[in-house]
C-alpha atoms as a PDB file:
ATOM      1  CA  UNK A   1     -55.223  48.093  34.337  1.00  0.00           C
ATOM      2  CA  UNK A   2     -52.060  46.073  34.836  1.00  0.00           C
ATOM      3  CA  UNK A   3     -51.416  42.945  33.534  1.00  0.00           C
ATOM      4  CA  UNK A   4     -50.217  40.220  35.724  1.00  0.00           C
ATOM      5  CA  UNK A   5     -47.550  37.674  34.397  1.00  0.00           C
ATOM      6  CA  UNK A   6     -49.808  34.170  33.431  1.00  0.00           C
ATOM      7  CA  UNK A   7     -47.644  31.359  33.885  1.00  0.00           C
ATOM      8  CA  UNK A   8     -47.598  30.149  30.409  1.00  0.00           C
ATOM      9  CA  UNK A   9     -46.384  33.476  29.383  1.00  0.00           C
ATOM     10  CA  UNK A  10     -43.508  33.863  32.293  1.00  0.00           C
ATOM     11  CA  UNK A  11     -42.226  29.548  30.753  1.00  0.00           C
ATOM     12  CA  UNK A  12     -42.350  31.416  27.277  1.00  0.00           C
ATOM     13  CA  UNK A  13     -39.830  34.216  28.749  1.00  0.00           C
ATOM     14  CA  UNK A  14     -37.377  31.826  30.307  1.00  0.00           C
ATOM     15  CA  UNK A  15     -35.921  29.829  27.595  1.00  0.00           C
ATOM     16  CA  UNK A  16     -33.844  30.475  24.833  1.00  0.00           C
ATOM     17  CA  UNK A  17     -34.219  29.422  21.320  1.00  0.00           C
ATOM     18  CA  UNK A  18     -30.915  28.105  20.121  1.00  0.00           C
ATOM     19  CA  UNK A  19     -31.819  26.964  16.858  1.00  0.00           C
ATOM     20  CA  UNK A  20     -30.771  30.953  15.322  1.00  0.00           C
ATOM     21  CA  UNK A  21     -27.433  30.001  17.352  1.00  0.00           C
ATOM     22  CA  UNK A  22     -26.506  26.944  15.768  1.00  0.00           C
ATOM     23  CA  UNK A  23     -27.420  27.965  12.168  1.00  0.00           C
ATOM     24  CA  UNK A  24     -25.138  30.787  12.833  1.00  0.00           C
ATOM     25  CA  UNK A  25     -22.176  28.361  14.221  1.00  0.00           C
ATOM     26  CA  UNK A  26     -22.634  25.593  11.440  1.00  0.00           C
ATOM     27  CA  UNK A  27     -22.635  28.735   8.870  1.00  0.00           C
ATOM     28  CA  UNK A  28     -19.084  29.906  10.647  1.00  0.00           C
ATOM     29  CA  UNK A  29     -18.101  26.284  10.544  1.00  0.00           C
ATOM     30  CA  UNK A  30     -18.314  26.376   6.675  1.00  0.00           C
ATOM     31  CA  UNK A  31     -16.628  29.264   6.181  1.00  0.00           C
ATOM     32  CA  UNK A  32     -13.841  28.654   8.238  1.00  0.00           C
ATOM     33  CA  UNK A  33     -13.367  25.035   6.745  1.00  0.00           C
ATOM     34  CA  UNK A  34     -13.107  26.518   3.362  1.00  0.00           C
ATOM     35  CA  UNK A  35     -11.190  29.549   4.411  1.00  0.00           C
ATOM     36  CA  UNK A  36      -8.215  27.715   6.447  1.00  0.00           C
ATOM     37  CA  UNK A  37      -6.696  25.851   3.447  1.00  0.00           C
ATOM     38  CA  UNK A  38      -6.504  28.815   1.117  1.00  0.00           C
ATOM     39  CA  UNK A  39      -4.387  30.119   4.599  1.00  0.00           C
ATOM     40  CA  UNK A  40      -1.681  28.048   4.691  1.00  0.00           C
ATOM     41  CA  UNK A  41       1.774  29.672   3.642  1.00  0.00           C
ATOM     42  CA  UNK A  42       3.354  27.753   1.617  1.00  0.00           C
ATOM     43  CA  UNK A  43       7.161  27.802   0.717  1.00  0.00           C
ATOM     44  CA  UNK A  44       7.366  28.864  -3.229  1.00  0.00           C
ATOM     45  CA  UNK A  45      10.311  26.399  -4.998  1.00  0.00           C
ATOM     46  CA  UNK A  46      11.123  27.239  -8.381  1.00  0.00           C
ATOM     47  CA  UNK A  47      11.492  23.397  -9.483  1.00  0.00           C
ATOM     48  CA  UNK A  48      13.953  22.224 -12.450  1.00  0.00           C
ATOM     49  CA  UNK A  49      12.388  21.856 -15.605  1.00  0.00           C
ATOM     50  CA  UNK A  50      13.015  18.409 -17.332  1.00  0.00           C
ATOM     51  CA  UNK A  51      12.646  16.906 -20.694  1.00  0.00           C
ATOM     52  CA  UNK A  52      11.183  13.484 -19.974  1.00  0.00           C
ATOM     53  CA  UNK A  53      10.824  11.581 -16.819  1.00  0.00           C
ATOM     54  CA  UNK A  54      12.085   7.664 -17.745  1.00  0.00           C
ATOM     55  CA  UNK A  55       9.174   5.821 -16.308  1.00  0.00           C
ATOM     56  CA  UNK A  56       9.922   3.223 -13.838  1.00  0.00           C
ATOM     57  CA  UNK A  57       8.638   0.592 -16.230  1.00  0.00           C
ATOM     58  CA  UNK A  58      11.761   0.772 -18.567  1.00  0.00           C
ATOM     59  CA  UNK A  59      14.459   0.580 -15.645  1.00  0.00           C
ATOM     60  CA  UNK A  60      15.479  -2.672 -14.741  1.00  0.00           C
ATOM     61  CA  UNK A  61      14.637  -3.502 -11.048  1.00  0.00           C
ATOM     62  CA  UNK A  62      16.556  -5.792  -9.117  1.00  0.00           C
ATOM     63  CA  UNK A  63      15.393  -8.244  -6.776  1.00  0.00           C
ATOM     64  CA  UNK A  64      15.271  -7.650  -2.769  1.00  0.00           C
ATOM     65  CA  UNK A  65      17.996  -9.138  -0.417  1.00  0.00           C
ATOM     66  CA  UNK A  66      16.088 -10.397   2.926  1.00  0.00           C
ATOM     67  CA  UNK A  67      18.056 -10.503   5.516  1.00  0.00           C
ATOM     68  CA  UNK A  68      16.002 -12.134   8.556  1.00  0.00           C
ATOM     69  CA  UNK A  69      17.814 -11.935  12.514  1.00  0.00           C
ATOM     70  CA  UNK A  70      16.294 -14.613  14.710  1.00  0.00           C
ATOM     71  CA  UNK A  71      16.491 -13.654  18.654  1.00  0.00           C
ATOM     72  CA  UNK A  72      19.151 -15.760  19.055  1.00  0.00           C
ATOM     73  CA  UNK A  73      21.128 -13.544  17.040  1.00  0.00           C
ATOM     74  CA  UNK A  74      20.745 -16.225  13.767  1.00  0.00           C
ATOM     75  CA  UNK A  75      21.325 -15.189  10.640  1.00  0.00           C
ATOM     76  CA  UNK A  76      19.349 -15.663   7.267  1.00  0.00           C
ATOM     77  CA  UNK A  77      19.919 -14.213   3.800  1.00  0.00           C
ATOM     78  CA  UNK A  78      16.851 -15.119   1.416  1.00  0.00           C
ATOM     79  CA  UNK A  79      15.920 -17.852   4.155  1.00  0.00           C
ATOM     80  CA  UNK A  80      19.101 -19.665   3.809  1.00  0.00           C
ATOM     81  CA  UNK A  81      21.330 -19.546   7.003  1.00  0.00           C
ATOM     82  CA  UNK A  82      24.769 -18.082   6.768  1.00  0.00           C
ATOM     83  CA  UNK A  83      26.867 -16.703   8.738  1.00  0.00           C
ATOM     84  CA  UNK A  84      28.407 -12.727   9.383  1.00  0.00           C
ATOM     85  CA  UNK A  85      31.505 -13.335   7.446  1.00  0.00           C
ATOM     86  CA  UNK A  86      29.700 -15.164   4.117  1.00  0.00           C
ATOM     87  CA  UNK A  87      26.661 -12.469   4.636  1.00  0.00           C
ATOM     88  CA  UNK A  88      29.088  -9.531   4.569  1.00  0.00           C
ATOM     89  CA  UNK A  89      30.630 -11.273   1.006  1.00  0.00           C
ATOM     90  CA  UNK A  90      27.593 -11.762  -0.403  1.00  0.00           C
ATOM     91  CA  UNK A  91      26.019  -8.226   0.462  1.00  0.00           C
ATOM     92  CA  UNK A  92      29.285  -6.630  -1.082  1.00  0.00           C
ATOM     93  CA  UNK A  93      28.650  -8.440  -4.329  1.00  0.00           C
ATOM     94  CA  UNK A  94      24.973  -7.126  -4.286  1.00  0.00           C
ATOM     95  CA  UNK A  95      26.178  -3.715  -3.658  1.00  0.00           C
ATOM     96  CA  UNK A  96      28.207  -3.704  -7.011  1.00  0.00           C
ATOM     97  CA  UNK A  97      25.321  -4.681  -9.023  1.00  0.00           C
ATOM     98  CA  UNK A  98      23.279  -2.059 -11.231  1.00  0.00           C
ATOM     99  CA  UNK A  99      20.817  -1.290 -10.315  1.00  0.00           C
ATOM    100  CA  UNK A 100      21.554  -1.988  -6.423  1.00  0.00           C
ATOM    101  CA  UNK A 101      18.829  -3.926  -4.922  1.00  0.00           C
ATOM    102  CA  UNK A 102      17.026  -3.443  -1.262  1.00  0.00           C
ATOM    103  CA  UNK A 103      17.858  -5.084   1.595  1.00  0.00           C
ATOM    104  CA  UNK A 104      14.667  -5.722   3.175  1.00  0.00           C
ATOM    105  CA  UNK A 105      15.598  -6.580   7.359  1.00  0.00           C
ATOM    106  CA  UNK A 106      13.435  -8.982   9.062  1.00  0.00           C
ATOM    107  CA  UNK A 107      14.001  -8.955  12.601  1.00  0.00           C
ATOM    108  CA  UNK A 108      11.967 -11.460  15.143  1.00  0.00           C
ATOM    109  CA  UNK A 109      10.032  -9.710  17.492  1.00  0.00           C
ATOM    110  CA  UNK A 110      11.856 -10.378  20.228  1.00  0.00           C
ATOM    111  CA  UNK A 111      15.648  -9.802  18.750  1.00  0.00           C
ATOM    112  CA  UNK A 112      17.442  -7.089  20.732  1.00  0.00           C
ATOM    113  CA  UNK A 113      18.493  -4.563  18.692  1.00  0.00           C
ATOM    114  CA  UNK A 114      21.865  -4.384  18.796  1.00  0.00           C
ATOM    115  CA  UNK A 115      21.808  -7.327  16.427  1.00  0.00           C
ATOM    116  CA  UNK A 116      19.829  -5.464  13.765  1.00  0.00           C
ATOM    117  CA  UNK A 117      22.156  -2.638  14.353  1.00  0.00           C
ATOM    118  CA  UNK A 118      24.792  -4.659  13.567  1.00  0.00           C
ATOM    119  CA  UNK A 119      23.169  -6.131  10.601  1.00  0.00           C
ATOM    120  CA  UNK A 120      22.539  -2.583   8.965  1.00  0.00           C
ATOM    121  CA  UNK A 121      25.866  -1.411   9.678  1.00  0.00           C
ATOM    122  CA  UNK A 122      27.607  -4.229   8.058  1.00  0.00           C
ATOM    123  CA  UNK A 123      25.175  -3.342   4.960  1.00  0.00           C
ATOM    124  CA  UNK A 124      26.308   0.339   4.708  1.00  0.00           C
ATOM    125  CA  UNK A 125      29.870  -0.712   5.524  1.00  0.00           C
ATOM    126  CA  UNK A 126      29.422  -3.057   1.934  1.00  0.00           C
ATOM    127  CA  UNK A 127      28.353  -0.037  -0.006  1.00  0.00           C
ATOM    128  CA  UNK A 128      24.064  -0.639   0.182  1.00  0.00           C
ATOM    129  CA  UNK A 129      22.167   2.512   0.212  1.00  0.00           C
ATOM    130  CA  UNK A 130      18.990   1.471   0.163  1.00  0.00           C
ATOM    131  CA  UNK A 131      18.109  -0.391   3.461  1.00  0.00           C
ATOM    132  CA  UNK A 132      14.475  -1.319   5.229  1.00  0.00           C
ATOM    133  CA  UNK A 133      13.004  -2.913   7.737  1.00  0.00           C
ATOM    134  CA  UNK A 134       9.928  -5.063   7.364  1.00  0.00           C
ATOM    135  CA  UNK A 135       6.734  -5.344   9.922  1.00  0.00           C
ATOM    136  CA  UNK A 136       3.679  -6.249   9.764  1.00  0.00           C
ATOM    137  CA  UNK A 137       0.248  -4.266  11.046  1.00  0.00           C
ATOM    138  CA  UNK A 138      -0.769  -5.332  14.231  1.00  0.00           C
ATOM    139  CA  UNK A 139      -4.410  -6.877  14.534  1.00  0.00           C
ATOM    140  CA  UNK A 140      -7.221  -5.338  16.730  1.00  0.00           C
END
């Protein structure tokens, strides 16, 4: 006697479980999440050995020079105006002190760039090493 295919049987046949599938892939997931980082070359320095690191604490820190450039090309150290010749003076006396301060650049949003560059090449060309240039995060 031969069976014929019922209906609800033939529906049973035509679908897949996936549910062995994704334990499988989430297990793989795991492993490979933990796996990777334990991977990763990484370059083997021999680093200096040293007696005590002086803690930032004790050093004496100086105070940050602002420079600020309007789009007009204006210029502002600690938001008093000067101009290029008294700002290069007073950034070569700042670049003698110890420890040398930051100079913190504050450029308007709309100040073509060439004056900044000028700005920060009139600092290195007084001796200051440590120059930056302060933004602020834009909102959503």
């Amino acid at each position: 006697m031969a069976f014929a295919p019922t209906p609800s049987r033939q529906d049973a046949l035509s679908q897949m479980n996936i549910t062995p599938l994704v334990d499988v892939m989430l297990v793989m997931l795991v492993i490979f999440m933990i796996a990777t980082p334990l991977m990763l070359d990484r370059t083997k320095v021999a680093l200096p050995q040293v007696e005590q690191v002086p803690d930032r604490a004790d050093r004496p820190s100086a105070l940050p020079v602002t420079v600020a450039i309007t789009e007009d090309g204006r210029l502002f150290l600690d938001d008093e105006p000067v101009t290029r010749a008294s700002l290069e003076s007073r950034l070569s006396v700042e670049a003698q002190k110890q420890p040398q301060p930051v100079v913190n650049l504050r450029g308007d949003k709309a100040t073509p760039y060439r004056f900044i560059d000028e700005v920060v090449d009139l600092a290195q060309g007084q001796g200051m090493r440590r120059i930056g240039f302060v933004a602020t995060l834009e909102r959503d």
